[in-house]
PDB file of N, CA and C in Angstrom:
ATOM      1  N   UNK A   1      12.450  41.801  13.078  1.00  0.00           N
ATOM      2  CA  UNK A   1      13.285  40.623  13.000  1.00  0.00           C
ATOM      3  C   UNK A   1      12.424  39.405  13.339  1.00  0.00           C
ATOM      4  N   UNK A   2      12.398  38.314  12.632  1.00  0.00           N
ATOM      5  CA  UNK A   2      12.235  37.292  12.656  1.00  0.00           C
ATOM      6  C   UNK A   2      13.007  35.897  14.117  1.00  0.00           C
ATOM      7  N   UNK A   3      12.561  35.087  14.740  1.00  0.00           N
ATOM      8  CA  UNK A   3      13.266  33.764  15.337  1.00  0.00           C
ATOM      9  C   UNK A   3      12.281  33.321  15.517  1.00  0.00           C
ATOM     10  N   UNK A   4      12.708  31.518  15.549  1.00  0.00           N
ATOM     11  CA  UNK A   4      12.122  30.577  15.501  1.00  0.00           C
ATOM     12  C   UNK A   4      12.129  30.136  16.803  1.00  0.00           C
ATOM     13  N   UNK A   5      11.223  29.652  17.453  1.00  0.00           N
ATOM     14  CA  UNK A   5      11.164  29.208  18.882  1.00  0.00           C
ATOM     15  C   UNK A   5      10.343  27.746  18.867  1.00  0.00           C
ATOM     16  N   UNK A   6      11.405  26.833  19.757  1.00  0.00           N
ATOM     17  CA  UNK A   6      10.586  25.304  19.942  1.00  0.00           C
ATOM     18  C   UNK A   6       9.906  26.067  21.456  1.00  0.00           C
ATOM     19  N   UNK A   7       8.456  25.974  21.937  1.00  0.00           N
ATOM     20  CA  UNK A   7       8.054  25.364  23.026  1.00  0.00           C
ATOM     21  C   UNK A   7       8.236  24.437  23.786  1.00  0.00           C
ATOM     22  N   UNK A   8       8.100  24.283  24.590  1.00  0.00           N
ATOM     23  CA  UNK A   8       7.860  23.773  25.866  1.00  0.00           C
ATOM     24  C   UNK A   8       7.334  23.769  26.787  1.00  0.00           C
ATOM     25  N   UNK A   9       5.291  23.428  26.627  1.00  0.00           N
ATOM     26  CA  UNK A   9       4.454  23.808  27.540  1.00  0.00           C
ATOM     27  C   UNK A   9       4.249  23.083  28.969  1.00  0.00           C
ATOM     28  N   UNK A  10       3.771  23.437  29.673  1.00  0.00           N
ATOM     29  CA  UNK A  10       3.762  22.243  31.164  1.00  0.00           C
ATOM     30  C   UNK A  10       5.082  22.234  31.733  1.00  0.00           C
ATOM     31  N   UNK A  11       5.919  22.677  31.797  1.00  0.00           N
ATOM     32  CA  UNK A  11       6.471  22.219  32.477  1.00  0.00           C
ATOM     33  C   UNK A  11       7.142  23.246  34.088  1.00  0.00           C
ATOM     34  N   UNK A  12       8.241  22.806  34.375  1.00  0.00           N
ATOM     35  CA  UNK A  12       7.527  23.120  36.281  1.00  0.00           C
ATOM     36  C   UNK A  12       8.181  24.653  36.204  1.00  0.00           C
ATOM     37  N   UNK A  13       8.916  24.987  35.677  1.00  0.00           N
ATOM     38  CA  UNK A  13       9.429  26.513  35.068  1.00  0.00           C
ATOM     39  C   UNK A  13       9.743  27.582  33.645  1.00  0.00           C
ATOM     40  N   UNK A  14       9.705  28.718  34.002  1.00  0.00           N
ATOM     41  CA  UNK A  14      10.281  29.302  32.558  1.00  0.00           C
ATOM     42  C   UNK A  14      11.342  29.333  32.465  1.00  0.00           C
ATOM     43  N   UNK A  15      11.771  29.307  31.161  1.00  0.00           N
ATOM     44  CA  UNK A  15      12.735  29.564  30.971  1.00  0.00           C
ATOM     45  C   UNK A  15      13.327  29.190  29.603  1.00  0.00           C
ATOM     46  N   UNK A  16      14.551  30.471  29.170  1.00  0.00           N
ATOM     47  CA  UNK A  16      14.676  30.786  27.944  1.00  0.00           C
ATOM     48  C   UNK A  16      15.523  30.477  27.199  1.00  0.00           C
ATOM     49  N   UNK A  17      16.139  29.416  26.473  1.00  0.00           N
ATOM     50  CA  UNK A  17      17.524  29.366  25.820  1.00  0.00           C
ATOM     51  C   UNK A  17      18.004  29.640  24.845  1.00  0.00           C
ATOM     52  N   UNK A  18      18.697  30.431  24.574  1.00  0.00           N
ATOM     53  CA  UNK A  18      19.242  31.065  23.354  1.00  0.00           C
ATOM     54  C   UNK A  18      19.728  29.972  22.544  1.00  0.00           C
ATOM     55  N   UNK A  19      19.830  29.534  21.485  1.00  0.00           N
ATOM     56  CA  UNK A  19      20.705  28.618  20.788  1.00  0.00           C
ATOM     57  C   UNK A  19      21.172  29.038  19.934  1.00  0.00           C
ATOM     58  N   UNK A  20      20.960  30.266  19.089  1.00  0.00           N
ATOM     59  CA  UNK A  20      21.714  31.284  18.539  1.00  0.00           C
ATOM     60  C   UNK A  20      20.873  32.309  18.138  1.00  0.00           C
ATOM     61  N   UNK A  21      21.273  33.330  17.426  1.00  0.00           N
ATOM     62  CA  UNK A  21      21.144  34.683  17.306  1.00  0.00           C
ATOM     63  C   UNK A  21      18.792  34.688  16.825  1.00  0.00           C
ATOM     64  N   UNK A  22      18.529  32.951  16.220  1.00  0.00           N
ATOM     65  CA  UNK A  22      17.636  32.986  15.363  1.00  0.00           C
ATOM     66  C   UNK A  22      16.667  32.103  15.836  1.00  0.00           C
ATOM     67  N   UNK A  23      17.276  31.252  16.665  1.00  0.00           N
ATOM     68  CA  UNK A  23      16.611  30.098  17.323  1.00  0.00           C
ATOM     69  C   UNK A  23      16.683  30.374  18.811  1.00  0.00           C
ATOM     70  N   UNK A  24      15.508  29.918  19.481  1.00  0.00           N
ATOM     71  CA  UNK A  24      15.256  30.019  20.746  1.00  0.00           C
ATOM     72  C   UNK A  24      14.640  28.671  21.725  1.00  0.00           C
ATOM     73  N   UNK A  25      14.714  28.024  22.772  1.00  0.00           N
ATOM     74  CA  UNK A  25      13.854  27.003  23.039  1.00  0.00           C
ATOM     75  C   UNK A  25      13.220  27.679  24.409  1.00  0.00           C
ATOM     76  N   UNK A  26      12.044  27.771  24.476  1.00  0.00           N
ATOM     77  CA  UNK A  26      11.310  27.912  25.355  1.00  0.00           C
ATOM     78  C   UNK A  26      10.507  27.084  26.540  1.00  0.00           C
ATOM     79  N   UNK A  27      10.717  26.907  27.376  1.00  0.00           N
ATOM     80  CA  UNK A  27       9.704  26.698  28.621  1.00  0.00           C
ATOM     81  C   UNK A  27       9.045  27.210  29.389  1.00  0.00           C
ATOM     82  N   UNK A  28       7.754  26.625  29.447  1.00  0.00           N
ATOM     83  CA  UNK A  28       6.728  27.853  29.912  1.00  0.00           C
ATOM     84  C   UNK A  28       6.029  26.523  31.204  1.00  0.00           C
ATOM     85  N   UNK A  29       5.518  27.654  31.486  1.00  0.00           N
ATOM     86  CA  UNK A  29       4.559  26.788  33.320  1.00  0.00           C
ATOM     87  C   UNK A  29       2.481  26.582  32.707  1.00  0.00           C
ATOM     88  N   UNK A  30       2.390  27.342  31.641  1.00  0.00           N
ATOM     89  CA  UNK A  30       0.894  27.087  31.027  1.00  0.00           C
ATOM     90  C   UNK A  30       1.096  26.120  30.157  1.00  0.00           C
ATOM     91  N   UNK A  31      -0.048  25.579  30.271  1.00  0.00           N
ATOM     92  CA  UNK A  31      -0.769  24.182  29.414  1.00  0.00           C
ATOM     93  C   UNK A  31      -1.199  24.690  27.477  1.00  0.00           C
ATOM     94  N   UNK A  32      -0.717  24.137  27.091  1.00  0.00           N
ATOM     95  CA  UNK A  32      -1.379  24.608  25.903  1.00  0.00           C
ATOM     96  C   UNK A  32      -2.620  24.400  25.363  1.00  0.00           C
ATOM     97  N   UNK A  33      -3.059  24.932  25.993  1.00  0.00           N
ATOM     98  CA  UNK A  33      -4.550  25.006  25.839  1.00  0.00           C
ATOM     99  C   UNK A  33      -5.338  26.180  26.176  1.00  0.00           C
ATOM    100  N   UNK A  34      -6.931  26.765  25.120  1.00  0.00           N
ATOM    101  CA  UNK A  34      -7.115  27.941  25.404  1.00  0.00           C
ATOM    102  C   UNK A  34      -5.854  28.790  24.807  1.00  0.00           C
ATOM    103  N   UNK A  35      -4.676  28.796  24.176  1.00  0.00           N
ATOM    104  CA  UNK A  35      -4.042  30.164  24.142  1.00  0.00           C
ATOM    105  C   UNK A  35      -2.859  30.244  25.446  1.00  0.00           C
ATOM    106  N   UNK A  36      -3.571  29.493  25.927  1.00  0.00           N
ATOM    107  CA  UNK A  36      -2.246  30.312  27.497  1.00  0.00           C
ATOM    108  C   UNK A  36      -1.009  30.231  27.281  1.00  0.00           C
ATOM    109  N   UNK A  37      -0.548  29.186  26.651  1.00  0.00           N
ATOM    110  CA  UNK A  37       0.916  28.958  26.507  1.00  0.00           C
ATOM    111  C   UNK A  37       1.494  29.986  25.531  1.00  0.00           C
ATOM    112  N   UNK A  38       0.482  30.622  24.414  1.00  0.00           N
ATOM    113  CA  UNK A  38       0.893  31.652  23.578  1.00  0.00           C
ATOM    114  C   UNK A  38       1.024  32.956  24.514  1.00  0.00           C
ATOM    115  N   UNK A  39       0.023  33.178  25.597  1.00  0.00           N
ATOM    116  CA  UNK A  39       0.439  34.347  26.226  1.00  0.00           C
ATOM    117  C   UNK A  39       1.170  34.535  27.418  1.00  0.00           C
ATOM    118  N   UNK A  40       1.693  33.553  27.244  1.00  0.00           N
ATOM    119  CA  UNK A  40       2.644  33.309  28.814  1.00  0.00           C
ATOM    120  C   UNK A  40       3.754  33.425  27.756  1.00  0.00           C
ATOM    121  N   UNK A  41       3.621  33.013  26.661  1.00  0.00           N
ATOM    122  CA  UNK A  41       5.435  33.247  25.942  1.00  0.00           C
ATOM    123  C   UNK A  41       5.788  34.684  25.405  1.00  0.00           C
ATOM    124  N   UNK A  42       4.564  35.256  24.716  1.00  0.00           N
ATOM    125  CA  UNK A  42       4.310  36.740  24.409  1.00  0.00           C
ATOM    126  C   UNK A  42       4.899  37.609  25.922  1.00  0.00           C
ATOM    127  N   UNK A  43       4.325  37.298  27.138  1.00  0.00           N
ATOM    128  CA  UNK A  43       4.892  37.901  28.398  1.00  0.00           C
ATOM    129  C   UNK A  43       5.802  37.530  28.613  1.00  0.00           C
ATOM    130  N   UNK A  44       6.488  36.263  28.461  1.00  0.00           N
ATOM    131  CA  UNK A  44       7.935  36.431  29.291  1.00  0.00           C
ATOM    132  C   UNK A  44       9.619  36.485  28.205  1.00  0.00           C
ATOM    133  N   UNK A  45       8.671  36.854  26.908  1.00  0.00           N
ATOM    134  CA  UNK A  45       9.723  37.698  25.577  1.00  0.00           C
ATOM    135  C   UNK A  45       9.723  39.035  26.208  1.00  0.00           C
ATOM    136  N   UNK A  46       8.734  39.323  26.573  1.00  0.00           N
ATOM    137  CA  UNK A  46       8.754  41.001  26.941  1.00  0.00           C
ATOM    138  C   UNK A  46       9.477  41.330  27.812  1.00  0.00           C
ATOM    139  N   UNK A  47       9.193  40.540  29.530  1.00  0.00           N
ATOM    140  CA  UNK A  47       9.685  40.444  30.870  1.00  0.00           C
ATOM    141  C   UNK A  47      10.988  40.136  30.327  1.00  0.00           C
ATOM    142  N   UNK A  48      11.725  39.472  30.230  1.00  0.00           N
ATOM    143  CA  UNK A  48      12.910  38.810  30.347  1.00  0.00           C
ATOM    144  C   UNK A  48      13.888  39.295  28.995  1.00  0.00           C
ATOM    145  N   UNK A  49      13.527  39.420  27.974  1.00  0.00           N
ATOM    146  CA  UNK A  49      14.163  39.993  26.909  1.00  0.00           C
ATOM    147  C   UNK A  49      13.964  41.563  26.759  1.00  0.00           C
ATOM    148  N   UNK A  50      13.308  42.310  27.006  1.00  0.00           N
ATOM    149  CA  UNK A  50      12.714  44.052  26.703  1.00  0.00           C
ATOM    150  C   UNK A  50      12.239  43.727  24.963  1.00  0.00           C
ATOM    151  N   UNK A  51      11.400  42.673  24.762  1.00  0.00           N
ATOM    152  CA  UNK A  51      10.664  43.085  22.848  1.00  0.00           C
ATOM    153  C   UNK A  51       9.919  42.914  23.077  1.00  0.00           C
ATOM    154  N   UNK A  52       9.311  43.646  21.792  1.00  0.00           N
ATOM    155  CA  UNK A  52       7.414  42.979  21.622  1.00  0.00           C
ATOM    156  C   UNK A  52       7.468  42.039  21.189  1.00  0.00           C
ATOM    157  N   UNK A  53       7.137  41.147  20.713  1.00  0.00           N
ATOM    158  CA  UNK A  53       6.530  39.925  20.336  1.00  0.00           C
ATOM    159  C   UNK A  53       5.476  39.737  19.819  1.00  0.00           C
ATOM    160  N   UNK A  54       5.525  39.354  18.668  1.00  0.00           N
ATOM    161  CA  UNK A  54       3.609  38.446  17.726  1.00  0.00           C
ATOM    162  C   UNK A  54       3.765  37.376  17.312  1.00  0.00           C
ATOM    163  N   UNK A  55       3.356  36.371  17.321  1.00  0.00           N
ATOM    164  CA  UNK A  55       3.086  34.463  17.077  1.00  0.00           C
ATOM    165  C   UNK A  55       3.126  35.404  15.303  1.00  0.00           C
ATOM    166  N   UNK A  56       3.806  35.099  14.263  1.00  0.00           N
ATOM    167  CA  UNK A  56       3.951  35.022  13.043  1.00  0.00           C
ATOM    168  C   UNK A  56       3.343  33.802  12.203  1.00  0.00           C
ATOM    169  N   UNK A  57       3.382  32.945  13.262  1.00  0.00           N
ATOM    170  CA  UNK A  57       3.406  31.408  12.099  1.00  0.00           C
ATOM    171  C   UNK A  57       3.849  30.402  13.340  1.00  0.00           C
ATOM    172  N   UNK A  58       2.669  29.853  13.363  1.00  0.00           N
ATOM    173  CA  UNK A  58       2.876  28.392  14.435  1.00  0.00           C
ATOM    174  C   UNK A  58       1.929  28.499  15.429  1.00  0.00           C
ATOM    175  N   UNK A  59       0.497  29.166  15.398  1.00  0.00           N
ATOM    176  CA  UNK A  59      -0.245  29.345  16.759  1.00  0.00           C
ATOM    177  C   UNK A  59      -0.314  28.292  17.750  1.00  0.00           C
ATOM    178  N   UNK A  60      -0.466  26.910  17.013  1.00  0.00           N
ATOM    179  CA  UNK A  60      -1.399  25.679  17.709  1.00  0.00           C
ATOM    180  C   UNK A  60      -0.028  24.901  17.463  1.00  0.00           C
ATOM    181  N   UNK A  61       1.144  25.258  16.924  1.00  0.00           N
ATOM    182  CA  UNK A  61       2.385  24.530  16.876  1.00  0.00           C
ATOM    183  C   UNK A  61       2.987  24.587  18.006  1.00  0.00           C
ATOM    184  N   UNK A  62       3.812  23.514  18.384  1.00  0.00           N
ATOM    185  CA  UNK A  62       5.313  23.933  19.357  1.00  0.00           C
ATOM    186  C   UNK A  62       6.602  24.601  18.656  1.00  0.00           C
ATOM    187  N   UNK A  63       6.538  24.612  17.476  1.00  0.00           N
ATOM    188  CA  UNK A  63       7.774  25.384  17.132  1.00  0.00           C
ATOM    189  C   UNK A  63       6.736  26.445  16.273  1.00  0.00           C
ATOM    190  N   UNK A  64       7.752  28.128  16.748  1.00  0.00           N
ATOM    191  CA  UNK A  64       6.785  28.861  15.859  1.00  0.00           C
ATOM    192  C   UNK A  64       7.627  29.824  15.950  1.00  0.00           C
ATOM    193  N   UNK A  65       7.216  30.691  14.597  1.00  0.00           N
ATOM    194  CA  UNK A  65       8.128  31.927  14.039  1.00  0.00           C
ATOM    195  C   UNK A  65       7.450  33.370  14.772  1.00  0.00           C
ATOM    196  N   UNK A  66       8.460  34.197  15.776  1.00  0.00           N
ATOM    197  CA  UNK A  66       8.047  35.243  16.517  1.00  0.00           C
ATOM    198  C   UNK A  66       8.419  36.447  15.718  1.00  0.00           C
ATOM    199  N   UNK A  67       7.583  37.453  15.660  1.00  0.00           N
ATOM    200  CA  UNK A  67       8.225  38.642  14.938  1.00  0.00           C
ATOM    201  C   UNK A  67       8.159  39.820  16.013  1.00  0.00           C
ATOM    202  N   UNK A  68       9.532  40.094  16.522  1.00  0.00           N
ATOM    203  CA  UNK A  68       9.987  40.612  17.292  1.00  0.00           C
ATOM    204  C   UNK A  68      10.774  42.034  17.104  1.00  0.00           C
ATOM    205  N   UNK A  69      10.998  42.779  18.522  1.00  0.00           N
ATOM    206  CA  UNK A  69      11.217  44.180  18.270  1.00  0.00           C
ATOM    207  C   UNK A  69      11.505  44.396  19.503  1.00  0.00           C
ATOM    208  N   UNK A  70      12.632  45.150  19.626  1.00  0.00           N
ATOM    209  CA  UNK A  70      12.852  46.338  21.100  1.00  0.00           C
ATOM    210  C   UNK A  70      11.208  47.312  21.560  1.00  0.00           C
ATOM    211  N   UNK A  71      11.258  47.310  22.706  1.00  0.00           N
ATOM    212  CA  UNK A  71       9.955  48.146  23.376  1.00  0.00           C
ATOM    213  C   UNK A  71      10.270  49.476  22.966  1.00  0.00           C
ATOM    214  N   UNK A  72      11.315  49.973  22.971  1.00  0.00           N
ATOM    215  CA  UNK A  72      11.481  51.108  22.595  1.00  0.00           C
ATOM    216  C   UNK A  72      11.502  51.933  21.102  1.00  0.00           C
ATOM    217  N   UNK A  73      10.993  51.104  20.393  1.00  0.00           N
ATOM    218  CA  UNK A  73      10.956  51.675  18.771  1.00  0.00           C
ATOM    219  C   UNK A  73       9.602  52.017  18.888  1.00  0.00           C
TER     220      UNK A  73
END
């Protein structure tokens, strides 16, 4: 399955908002820079939701398409 996620790097917490079934807005505590903000969002899809997660489309973007999955498949 496919969703679209806006970022939100820097700022003072995580955290995840659903806005519907396809869209997501994210806040993360890493800088976007180096990657970190991609692997701080990859970890806290996993932590906080139970999926895997892969950046699909949007590496160096703030909005980007995740292709996602239950841990258990």
């Amino acid at each position: 399955m496919e969703i679209k996620v806006k970022v939100k790097a820097n700022k003072n917490k995580q955290e995840i908002i659903k806005v519907d079934d396809k869209n997501y807005i994210v806040s993360l505590k890493s800088p976007a820079i180096k990657n970190k903000a991609n692997e701080e969002l990859i970890k806290l899809f996993s932590k906080e939701l139970g999926l895997i997660a892969r950046i699909k489309h949007g590496l160096t973007s703030n909005e980007k398409v995740l292709e996602v999955k239950p841990k258990d498949i």
